[in-house]
N, C-alpha and C. Protein backbone atom coordinates (compact mmCIF):
# COMPACT_ATOMS: atom_id res chain seq x y z
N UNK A 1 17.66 4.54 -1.11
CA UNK A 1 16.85 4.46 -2.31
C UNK A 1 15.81 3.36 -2.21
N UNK A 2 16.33 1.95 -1.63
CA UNK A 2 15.21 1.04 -1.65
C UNK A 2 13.87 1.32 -0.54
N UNK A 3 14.17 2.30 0.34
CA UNK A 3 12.85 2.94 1.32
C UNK A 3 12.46 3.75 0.49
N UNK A 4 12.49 4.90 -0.60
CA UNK A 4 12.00 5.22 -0.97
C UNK A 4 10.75 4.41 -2.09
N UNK A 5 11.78 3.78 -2.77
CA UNK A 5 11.12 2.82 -4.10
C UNK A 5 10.36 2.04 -2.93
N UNK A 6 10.15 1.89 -2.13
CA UNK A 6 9.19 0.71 -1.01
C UNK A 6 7.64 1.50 -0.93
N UNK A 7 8.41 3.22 -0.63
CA UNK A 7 6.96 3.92 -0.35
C UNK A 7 6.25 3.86 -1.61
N UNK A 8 7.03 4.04 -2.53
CA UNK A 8 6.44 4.41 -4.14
C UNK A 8 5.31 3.36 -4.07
N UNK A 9 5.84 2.07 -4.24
CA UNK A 9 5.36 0.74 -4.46
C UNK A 9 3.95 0.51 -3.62
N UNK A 10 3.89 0.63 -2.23
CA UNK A 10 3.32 0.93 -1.25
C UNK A 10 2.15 1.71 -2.04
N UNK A 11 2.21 2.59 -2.05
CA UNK A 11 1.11 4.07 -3.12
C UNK A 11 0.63 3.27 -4.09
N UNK A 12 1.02 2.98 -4.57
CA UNK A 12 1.20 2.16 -6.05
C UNK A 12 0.11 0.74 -5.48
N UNK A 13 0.19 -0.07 -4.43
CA UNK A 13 -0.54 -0.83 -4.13
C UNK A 13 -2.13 -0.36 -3.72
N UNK A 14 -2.06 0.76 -3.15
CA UNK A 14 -3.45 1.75 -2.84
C UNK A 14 -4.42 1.38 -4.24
N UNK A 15 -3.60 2.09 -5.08
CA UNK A 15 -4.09 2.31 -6.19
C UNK A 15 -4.53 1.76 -7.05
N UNK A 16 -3.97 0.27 -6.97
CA UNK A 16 -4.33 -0.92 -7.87
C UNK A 16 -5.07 -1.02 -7.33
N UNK A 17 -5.48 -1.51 -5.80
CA UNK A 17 -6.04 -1.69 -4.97
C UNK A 17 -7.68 -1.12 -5.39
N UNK A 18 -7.62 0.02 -5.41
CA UNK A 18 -8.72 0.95 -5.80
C UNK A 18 -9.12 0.36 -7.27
N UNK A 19 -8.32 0.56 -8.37
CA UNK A 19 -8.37 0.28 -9.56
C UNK A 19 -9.62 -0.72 -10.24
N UNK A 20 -8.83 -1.93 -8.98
CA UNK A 20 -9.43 -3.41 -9.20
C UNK A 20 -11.09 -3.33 -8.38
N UNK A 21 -11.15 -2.50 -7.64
CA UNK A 21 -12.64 -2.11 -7.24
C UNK A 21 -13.60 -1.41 -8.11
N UNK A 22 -12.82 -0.36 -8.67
CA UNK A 22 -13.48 0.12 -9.77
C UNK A 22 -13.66 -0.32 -11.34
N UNK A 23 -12.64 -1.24 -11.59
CA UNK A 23 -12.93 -2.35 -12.43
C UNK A 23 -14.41 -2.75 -12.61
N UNK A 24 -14.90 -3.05 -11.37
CA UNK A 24 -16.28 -3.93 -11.31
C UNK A 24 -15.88 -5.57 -11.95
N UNK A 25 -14.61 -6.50 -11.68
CA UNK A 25 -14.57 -7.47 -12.05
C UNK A 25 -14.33 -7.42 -13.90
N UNK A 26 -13.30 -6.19 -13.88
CA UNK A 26 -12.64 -6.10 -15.02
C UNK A 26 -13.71 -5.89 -15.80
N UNK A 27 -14.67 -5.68 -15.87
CA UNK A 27 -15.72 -5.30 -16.87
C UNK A 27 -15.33 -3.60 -17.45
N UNK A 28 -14.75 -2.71 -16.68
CA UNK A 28 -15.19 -1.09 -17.09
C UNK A 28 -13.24 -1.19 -17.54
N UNK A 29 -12.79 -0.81 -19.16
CA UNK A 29 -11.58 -1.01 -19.40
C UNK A 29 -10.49 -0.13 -18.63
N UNK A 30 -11.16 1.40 -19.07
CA UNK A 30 -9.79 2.04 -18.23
C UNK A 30 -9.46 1.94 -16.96
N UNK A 31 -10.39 1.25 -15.57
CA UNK A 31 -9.46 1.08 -14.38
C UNK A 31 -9.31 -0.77 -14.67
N UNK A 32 -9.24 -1.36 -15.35
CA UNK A 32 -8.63 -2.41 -15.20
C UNK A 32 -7.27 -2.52 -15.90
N UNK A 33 -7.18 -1.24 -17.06
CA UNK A 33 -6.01 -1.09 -17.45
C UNK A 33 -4.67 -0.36 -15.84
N UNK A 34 -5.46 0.67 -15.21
CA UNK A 34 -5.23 1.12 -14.56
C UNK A 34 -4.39 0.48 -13.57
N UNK A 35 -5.21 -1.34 -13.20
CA UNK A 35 -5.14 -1.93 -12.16
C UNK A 35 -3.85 -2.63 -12.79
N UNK A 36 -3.37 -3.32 -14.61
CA UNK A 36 -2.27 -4.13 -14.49
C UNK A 36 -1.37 -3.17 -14.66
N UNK A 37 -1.40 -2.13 -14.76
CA UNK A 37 0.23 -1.01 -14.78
C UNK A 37 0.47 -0.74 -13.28
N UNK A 38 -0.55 -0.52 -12.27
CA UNK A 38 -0.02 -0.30 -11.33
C UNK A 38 0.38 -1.30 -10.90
N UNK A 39 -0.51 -2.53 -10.68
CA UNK A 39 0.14 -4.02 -10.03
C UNK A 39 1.46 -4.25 -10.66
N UNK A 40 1.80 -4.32 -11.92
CA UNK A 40 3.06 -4.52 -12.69
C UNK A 40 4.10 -3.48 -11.49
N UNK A 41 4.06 -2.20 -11.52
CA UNK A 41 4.86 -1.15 -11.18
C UNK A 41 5.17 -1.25 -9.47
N UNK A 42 4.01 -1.89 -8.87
CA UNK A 42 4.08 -1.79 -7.67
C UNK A 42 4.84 -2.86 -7.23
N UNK A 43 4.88 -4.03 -8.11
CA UNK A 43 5.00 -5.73 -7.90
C UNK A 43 6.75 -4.99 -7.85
N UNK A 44 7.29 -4.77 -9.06
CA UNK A 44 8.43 -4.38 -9.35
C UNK A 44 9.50 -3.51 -8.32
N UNK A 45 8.65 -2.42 -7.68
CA UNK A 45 9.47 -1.48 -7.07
C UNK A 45 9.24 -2.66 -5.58
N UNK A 46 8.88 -3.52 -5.01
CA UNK A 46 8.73 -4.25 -3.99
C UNK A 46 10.11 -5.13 -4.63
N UNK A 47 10.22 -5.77 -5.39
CA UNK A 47 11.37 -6.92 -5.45
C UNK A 47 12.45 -6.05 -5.86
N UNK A 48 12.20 -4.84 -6.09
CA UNK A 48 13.68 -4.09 -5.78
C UNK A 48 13.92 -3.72 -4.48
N UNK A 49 12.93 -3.17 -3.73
CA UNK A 49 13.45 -3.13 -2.02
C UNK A 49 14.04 -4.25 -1.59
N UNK A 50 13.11 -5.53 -1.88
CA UNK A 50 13.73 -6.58 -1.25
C UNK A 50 14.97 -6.94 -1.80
N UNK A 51 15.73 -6.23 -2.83
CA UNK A 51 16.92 -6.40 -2.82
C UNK A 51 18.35 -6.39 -1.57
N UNK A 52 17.89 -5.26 -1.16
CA UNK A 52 18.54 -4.44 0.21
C UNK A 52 18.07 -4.85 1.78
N UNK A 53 16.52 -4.42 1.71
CA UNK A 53 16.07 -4.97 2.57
C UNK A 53 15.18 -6.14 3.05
N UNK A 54 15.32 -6.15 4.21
CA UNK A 54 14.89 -7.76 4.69
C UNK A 54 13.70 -8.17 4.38
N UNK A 55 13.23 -9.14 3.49
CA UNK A 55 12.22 -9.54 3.46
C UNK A 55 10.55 -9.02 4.42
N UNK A 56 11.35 -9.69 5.51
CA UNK A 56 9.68 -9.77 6.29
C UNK A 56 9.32 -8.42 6.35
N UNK A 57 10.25 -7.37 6.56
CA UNK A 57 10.48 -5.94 6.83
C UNK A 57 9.91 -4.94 5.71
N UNK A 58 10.45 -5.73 4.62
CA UNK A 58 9.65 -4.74 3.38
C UNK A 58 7.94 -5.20 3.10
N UNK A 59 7.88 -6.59 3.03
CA UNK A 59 6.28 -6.72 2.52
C UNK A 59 5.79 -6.21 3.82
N UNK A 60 6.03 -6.48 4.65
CA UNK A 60 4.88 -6.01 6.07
C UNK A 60 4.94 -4.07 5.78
N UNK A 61 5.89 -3.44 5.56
CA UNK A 61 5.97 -1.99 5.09
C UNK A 61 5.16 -1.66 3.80
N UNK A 62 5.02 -2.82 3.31
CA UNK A 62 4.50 -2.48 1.21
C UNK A 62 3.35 -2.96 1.26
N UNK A 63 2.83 -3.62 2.16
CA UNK A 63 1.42 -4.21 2.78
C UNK A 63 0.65 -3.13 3.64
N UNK A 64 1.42 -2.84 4.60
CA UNK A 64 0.51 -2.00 5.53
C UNK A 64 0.57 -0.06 4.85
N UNK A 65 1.14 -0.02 4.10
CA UNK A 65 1.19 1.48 3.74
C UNK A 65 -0.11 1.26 2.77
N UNK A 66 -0.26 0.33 1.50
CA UNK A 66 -1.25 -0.05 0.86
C UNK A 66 -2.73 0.00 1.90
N UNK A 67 -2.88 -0.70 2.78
CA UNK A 67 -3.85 -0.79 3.47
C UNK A 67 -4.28 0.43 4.06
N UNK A 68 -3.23 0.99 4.43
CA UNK A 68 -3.66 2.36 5.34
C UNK A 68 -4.25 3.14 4.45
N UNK A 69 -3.29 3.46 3.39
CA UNK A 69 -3.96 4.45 2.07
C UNK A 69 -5.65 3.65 1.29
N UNK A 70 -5.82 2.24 1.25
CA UNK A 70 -6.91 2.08 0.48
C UNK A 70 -7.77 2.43 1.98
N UNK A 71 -7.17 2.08 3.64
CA UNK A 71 -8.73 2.44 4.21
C UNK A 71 -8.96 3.83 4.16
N UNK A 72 -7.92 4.74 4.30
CA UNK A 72 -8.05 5.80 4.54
C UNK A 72 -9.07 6.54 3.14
N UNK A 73 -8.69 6.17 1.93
CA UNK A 73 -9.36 6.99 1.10
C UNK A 73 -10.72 6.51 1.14
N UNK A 74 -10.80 5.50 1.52
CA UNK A 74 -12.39 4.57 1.30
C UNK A 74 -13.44 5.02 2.59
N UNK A 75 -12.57 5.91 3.62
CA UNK A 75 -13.12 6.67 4.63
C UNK A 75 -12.98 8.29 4.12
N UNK A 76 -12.72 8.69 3.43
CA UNK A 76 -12.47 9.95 2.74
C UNK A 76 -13.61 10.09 1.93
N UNK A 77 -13.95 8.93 0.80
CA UNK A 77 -14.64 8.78 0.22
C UNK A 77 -15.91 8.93 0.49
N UNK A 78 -16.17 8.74 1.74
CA UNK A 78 -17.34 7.98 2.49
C UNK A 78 -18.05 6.33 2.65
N UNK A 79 -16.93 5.29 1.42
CA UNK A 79 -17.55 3.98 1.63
C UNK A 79 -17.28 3.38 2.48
N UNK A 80 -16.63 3.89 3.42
CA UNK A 80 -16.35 2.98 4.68
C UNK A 80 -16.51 3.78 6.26
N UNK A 81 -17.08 3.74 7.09
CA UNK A 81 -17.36 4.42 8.03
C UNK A 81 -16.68 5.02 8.74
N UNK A 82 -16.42 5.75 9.14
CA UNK A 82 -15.42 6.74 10.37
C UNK A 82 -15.61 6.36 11.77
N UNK A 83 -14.82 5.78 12.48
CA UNK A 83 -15.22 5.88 13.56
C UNK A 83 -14.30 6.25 14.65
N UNK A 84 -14.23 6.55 15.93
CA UNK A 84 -12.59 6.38 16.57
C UNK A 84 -11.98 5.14 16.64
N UNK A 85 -12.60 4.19 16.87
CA UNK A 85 -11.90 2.68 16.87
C UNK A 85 -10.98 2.41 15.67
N UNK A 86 -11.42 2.72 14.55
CA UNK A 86 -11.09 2.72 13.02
C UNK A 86 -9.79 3.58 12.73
N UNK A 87 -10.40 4.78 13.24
CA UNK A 87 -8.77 5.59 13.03
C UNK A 87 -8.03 5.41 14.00
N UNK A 88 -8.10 5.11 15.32
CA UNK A 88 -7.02 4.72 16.13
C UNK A 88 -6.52 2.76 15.56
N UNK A 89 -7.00 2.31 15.02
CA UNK A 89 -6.39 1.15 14.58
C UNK A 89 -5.73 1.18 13.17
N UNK A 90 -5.79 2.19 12.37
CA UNK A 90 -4.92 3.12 11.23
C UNK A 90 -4.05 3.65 12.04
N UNK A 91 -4.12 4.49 12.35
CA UNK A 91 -3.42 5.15 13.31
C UNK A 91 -1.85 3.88 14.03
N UNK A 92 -2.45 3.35 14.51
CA UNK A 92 -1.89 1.93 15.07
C UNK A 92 -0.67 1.26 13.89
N UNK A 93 -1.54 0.87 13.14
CA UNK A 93 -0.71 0.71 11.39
C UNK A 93 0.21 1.34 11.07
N UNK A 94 0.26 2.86 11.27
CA UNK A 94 1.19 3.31 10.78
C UNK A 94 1.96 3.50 11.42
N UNK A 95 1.74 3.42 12.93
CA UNK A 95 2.74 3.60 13.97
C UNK A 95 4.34 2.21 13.74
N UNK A 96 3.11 1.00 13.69
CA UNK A 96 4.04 -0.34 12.98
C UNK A 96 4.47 -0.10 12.09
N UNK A 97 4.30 0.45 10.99
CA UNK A 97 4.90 0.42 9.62
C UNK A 97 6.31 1.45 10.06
N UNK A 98 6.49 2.96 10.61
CA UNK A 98 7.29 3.39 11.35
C UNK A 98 8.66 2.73 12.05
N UNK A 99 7.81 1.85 13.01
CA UNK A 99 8.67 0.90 14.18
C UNK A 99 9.44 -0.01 13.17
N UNK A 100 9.20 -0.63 12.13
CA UNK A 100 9.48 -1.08 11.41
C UNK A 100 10.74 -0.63 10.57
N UNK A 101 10.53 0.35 10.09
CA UNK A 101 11.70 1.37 9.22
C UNK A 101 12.45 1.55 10.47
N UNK A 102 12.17 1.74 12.13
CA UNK A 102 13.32 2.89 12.62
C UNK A 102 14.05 0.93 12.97
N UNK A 103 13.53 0.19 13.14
CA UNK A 103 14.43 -0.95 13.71
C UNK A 103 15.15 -1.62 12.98
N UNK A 104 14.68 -1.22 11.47
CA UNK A 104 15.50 -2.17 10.44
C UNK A 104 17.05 -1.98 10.58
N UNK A 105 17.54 -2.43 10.19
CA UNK A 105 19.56 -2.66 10.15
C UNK A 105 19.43 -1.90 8.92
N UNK A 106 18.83 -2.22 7.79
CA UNK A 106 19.15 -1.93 6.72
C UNK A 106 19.17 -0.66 6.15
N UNK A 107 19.64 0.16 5.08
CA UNK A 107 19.87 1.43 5.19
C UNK A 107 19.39 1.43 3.37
């Protein structure tokens, strides 16, 4: 259950992530509302993984799933460029985030 609630959280960081961009510096209300329910929700389902699992193991998992999802959509989007270097270093990310889950002890 706490790998699942990790991915949730993870998603959940994308999104704030996004939120707080589209905010424009909290000026536009509904994505800054957007940005403290998800940060709240995401903050939350992270200090419940780290209940179970190991520290360094979950933020580096609840960090890099966030990252992958905000570059990936921001290359979806078109605000961020495509390139092969780019997706093989995503690519790379998620391979770690992976290596990560298969080495953990924790269950």
């Amino acid at each position: 259950m706490a790998w699942f609630v990790l991915v949730v959280s993870g998603v959940l960081e994308a999104v704030w992530a996004g939120a707080l961009s589209a905010s424009e510096g909290f000026t536009k209300p509904v994505p800054s509302v957007v940005f403290v329910i998800t940060l709240i929700l995401s903050m939350a389902g992270l200090a419940y993984a780290m209940r179970t699992l190991p520290v360094g193991t979950a933020y580096a998992v609840w960090v890099g799933i966030g990252a992958v999802l905000t570059v990936v959509y921001g290359m979806a989007t078109k605000v961020e460029p495509v390139t092969a270097l780019r997706v093989l270093l995503v690519l790379g990310l998620i391979g770690c985030i992976v290596g990560l889950k298969l080495t953990s002890s924790s269950q």
